[in-house]
Protein backbone atom coordinates (compact mmCIF):
# COMPACT_ATOMS: atom_id res chain seq x y z
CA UNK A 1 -99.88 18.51 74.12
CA UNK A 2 -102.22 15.69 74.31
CA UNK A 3 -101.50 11.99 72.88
CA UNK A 4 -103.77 10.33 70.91
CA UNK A 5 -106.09 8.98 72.79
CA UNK A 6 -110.33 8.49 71.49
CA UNK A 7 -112.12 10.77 73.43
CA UNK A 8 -114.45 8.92 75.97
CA UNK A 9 -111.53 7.11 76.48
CA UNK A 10 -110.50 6.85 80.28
CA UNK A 11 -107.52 7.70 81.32
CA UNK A 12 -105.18 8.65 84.12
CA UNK A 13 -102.75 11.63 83.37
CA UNK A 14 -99.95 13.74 84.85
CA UNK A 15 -98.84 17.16 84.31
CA UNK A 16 -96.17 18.82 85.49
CA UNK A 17 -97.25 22.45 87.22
CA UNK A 18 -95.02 25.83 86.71
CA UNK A 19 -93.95 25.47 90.21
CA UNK A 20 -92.18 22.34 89.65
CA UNK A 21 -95.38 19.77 91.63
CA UNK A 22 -97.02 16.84 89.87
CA UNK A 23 -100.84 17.46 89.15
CA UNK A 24 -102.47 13.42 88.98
CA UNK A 25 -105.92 13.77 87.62
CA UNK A 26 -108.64 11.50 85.52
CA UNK A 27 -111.01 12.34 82.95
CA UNK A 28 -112.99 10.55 79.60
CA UNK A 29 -112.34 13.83 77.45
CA UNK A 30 -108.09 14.24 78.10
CA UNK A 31 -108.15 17.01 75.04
CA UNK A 32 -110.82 18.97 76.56
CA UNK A 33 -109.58 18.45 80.10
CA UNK A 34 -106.12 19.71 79.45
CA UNK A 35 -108.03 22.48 77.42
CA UNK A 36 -110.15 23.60 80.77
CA UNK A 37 -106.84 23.36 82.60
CA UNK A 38 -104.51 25.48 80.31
CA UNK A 39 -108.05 27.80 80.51
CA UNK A 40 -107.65 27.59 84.28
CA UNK A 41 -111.14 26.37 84.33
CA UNK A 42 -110.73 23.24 85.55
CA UNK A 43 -109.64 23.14 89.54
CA UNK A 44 -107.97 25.88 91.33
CA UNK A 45 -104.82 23.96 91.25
CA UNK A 46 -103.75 24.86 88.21
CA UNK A 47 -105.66 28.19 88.05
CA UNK A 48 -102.79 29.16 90.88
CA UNK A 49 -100.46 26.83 89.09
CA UNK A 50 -100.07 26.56 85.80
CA UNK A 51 -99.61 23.12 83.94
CA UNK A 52 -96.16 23.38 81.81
CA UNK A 53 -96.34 19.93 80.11
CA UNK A 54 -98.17 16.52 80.18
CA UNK A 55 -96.05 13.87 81.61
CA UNK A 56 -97.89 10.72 81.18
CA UNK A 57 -101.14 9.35 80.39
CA UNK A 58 -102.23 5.39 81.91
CA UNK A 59 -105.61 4.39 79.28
CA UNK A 60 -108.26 2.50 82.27
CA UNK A 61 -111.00 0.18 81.06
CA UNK A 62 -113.39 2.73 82.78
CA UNK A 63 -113.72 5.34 84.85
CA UNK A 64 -114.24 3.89 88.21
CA UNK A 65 -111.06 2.20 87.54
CA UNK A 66 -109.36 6.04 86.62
CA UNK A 67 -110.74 7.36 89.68
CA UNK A 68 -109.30 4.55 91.98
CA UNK A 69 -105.68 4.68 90.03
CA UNK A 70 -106.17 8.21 90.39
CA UNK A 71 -106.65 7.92 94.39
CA UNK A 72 -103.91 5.61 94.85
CA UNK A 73 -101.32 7.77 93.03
CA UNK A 74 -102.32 10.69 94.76
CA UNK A 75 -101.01 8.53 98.15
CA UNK A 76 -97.69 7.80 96.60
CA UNK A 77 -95.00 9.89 97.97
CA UNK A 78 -93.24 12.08 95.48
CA UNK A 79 -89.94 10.52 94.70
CA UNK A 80 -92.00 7.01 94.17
CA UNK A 81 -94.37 9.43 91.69
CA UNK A 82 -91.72 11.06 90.02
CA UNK A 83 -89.95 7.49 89.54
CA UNK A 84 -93.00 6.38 87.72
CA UNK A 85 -92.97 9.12 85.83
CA UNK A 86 -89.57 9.07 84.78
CA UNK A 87 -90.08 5.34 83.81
CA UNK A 88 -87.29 4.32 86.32
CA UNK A 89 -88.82 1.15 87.18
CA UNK A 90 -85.82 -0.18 89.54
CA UNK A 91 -86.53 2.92 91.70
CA UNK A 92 -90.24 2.36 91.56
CA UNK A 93 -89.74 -1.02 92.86
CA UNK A 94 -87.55 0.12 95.21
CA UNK A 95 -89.42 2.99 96.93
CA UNK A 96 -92.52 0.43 96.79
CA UNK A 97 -90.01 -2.07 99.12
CA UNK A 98 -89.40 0.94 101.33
CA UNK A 99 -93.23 2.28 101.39
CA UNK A 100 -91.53 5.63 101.02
């Protein structure tokens, strides 16, 4: 489930939930993260929630910067979140002119 990425690594990451919502969280340890979540160890979210599948994962050169990514993704509305995720960068750019 998890990319390659070195563990103390920080990083960014999306995963799509059983009901369908996005789940934006940050870690240093994505392996054991998704690990606690699968576990349903790691936030009541996705104990009531299960992830299905990780969507994307955005490497930060630390974790302050993960945890202020994190913040302003959690802000975005959904269509801009599910844009990004998609990779459709015109409609990214186009919900960012819209601030929807």
């Amino acid at each position: 489930m998890a990319p390659s990425v070195s563990r103390g690594t920080s990083v960014v990451y999306f995963l799509r939930l059983r009901s369908g919502m996005l789940y934006i969280g940050c870690t240093k340890n994505l392996e054991q993260r998704l690990r606690d979540h699968a576990a349903g160890w790691a936030c009541t979210t996705t104990k009531n929630d299960p992830a299905l599948v990780l969507l994307r994962v955005e490497p930060q050169a630390s974790f302050s910067m993960a945890r202020r990514r994190e913040a302003q993704l959690k802000r975005w509305s959904r269509p801009k979140k599910e844009a990004l995720v998609r990779g459709d960068l015109s409609r990214l750019h186009e919900l960012s002119l819209s601030h929807d």
